[in-house]
Protein backbone atom coordinates (compact mmCIF):
# COMPACT_ATOMS: atom_id res chain seq x y z
CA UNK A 1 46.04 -7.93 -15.14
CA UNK A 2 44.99 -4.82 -17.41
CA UNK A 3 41.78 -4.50 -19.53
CA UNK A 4 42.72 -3.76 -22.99
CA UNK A 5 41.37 -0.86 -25.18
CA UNK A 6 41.14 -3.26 -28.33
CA UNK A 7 37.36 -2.89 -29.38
CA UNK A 8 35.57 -6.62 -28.85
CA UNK A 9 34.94 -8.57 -31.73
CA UNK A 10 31.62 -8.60 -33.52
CA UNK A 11 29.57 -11.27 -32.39
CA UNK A 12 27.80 -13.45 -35.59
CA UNK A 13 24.14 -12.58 -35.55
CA UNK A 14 22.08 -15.97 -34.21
CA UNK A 15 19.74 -17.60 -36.10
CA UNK A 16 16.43 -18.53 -35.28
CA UNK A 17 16.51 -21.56 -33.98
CA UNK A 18 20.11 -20.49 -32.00
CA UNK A 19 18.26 -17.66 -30.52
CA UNK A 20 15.07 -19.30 -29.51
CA UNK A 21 18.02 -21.97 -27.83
CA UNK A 22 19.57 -18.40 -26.54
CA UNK A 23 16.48 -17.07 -25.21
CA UNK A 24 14.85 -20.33 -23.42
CA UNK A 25 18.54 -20.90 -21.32
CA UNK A 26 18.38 -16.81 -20.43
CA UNK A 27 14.72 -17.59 -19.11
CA UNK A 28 15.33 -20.79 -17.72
CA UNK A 29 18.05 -18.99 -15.57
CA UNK A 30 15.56 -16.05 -14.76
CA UNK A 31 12.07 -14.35 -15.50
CA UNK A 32 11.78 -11.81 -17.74
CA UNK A 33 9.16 -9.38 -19.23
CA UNK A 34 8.88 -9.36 -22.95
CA UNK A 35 10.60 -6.13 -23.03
CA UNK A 36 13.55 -7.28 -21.13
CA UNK A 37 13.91 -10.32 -23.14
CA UNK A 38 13.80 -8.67 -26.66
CA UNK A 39 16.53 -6.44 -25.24
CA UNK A 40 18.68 -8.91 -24.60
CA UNK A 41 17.93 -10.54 -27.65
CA UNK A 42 18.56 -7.78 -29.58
CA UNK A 43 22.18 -7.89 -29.01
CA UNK A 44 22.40 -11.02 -30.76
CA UNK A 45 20.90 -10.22 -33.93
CA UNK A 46 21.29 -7.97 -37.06
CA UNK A 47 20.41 -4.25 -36.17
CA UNK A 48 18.25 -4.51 -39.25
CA UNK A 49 14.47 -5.71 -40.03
CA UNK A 50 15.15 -9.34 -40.42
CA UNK A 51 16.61 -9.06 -36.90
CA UNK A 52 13.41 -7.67 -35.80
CA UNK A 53 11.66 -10.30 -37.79
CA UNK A 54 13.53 -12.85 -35.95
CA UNK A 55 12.86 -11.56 -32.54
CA UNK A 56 9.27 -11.06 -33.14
CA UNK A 57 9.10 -15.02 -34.20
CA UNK A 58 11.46 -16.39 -31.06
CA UNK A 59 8.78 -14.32 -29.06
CA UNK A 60 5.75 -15.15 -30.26
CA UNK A 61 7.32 -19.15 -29.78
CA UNK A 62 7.90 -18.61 -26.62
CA UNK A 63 4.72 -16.88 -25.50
CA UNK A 64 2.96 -19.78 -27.25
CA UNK A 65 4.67 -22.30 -25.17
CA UNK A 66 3.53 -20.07 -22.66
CA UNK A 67 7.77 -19.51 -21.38
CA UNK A 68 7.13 -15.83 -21.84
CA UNK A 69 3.75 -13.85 -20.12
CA UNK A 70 3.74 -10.82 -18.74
CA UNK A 71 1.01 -11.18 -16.89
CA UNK A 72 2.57 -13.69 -14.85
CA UNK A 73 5.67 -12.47 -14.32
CA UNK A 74 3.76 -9.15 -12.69
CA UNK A 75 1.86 -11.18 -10.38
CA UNK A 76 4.65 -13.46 -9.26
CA UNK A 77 7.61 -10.52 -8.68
CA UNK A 78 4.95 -8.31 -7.11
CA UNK A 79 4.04 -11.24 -4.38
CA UNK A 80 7.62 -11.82 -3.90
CA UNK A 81 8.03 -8.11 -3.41
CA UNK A 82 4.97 -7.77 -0.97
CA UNK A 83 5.96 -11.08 0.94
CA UNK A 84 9.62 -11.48 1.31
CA UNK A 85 11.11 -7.78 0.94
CA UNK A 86 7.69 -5.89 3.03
CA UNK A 87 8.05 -3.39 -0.11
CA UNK A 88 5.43 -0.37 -0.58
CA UNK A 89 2.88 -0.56 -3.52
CA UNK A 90 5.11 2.62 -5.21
CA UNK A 91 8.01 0.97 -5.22
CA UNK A 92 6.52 -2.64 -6.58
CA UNK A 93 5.53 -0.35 -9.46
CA UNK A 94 8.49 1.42 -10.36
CA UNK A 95 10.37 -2.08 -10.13
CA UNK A 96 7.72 -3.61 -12.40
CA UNK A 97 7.64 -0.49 -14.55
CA UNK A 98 11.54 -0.38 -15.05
CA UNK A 99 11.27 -4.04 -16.62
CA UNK A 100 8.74 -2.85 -18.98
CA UNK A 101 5.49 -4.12 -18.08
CA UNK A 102 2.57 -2.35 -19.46
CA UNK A 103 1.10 0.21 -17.63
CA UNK A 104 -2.41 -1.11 -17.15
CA UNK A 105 -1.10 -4.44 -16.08
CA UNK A 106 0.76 -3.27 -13.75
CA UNK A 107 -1.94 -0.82 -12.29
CA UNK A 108 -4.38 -4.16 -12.39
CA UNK A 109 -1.46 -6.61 -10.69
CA UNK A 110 -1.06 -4.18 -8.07
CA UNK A 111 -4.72 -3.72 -7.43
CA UNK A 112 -4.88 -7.06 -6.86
CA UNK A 113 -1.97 -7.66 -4.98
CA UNK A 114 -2.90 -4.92 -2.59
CA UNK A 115 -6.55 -5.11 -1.84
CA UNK A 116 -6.50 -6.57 0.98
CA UNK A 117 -3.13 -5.11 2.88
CA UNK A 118 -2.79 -2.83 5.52
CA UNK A 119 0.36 -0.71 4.21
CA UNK A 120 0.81 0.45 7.90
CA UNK A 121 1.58 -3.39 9.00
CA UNK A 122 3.14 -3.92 6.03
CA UNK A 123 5.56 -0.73 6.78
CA UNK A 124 6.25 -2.06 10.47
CA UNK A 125 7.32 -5.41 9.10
CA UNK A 126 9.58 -3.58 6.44
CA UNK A 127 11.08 -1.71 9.97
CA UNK A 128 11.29 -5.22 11.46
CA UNK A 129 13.06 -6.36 8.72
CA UNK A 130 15.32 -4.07 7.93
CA UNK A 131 16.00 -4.03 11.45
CA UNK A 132 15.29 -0.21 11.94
CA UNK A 133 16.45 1.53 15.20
CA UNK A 134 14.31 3.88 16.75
CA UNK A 135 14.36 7.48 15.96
CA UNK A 136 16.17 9.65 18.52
CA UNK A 137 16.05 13.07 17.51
CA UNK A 138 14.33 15.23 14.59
CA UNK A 139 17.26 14.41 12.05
CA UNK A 140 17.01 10.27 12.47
CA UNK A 141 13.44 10.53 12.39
CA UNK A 142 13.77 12.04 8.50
CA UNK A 143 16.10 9.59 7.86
CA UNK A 144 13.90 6.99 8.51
CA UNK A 145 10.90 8.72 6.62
CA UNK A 146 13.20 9.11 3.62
CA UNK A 147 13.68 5.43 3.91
CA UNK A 148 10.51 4.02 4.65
CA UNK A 149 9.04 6.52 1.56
CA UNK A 150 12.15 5.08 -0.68
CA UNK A 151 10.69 1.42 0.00
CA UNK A 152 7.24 2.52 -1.48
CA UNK A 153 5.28 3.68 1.59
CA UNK A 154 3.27 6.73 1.19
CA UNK A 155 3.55 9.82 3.52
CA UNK A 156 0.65 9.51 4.86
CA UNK A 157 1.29 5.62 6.29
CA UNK A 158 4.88 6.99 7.34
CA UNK A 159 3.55 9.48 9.69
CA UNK A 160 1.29 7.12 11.17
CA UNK A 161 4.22 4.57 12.01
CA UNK A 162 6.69 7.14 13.14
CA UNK A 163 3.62 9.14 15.62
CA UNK A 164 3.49 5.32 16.90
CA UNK A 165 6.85 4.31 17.06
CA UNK A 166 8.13 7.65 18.24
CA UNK A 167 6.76 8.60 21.42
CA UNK A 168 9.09 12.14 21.55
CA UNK A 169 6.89 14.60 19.38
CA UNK A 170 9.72 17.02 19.11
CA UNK A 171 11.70 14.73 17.26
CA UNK A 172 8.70 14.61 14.35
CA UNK A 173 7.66 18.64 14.91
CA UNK A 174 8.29 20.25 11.29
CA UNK A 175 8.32 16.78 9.43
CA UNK A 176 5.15 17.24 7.89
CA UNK A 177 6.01 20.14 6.85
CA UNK A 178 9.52 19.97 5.23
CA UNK A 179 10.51 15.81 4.75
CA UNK A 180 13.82 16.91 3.36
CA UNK A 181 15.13 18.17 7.06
């Protein structure tokens, strides 16, 4: 089977009420920020100001029906980030940022969230879980810092796992120094 070149069709621009039905099916099959959502639902409308004008109405619906909140959404994908994937408080935010929650939500979610956990447990259990073998030698001991600082955890908390974990100090000598080796 080939993919043809032909350019796709123009879709008819929704109306309201089709693309409050649009939006409440693409949230009732997952959560979205506002941000996300009015992307999506920008695709379905006129690239004009009564487009805009209908988006802004479907929104403001659904936040009053309380199908749409931000806040929510923040607290709920940051616990499922903490609990099920053992994810750093960095990376939480860059996921929550890249969805387009607001900045100070996010920096108040997280606060929250975070208060009360010890990122150096929570870094063992993302080791655990991600079934991380032990360092041998200087250059898998980097890997695994470049990992465990990709899944959120800062430097300082990596160092601390791997001078536990590790119990060759040649194999972290120069880490601290140069994490790119």
């Amino acid at each position: 089977m080939t993919l043809s070149n032909r350019p796709k069709k123009p879709r008819e621009p929704l109306t309201e009420a089709a693309l409050f039905d649009y939006a409440t099916a693409s949230l009732g099959r997952r959560a979205q920020t506002v941000a996300e959502l009015k992307r999506k639902l920008r695709t379905r409308v006129e690239t004009d100001e009564a487009g805009e004008r209908k988006i802004a109405a479907v929104v403001a619906k659904l936040k009053e029906y309380r199908f749409l909140n931000d806040a929510n959404f923040a607290a709920e994908y940051t616990r499922l980030r903490q609990a099920n994937d053992k994810l750093g408080r960095r990376r939480v935010q860059q996921g929550l940022m890249q969805k387009g929650v607001h900045p100070e939500l996010v920096a108040s979610t997280l606060e929250t969230a975070y208060e009360n956990v010890n990122e150096e447990q929570l870094a063992r259990a993302y080791i655990e879980r991600k079934r991380m073998a032990q360092p041998k030698d200087k250059k898998e001991a980097a890997l695994t810092m470049r990992r465990l600082v990709a899944a959120g955890f800062t430097p300082p908390t990596v160092f601390k796992v791997l001078r536990k974990w590790v119990p060759d100090e040649e194999s972290l000598e120069g880490l601290d120094a140069d994490p790119e080796s």
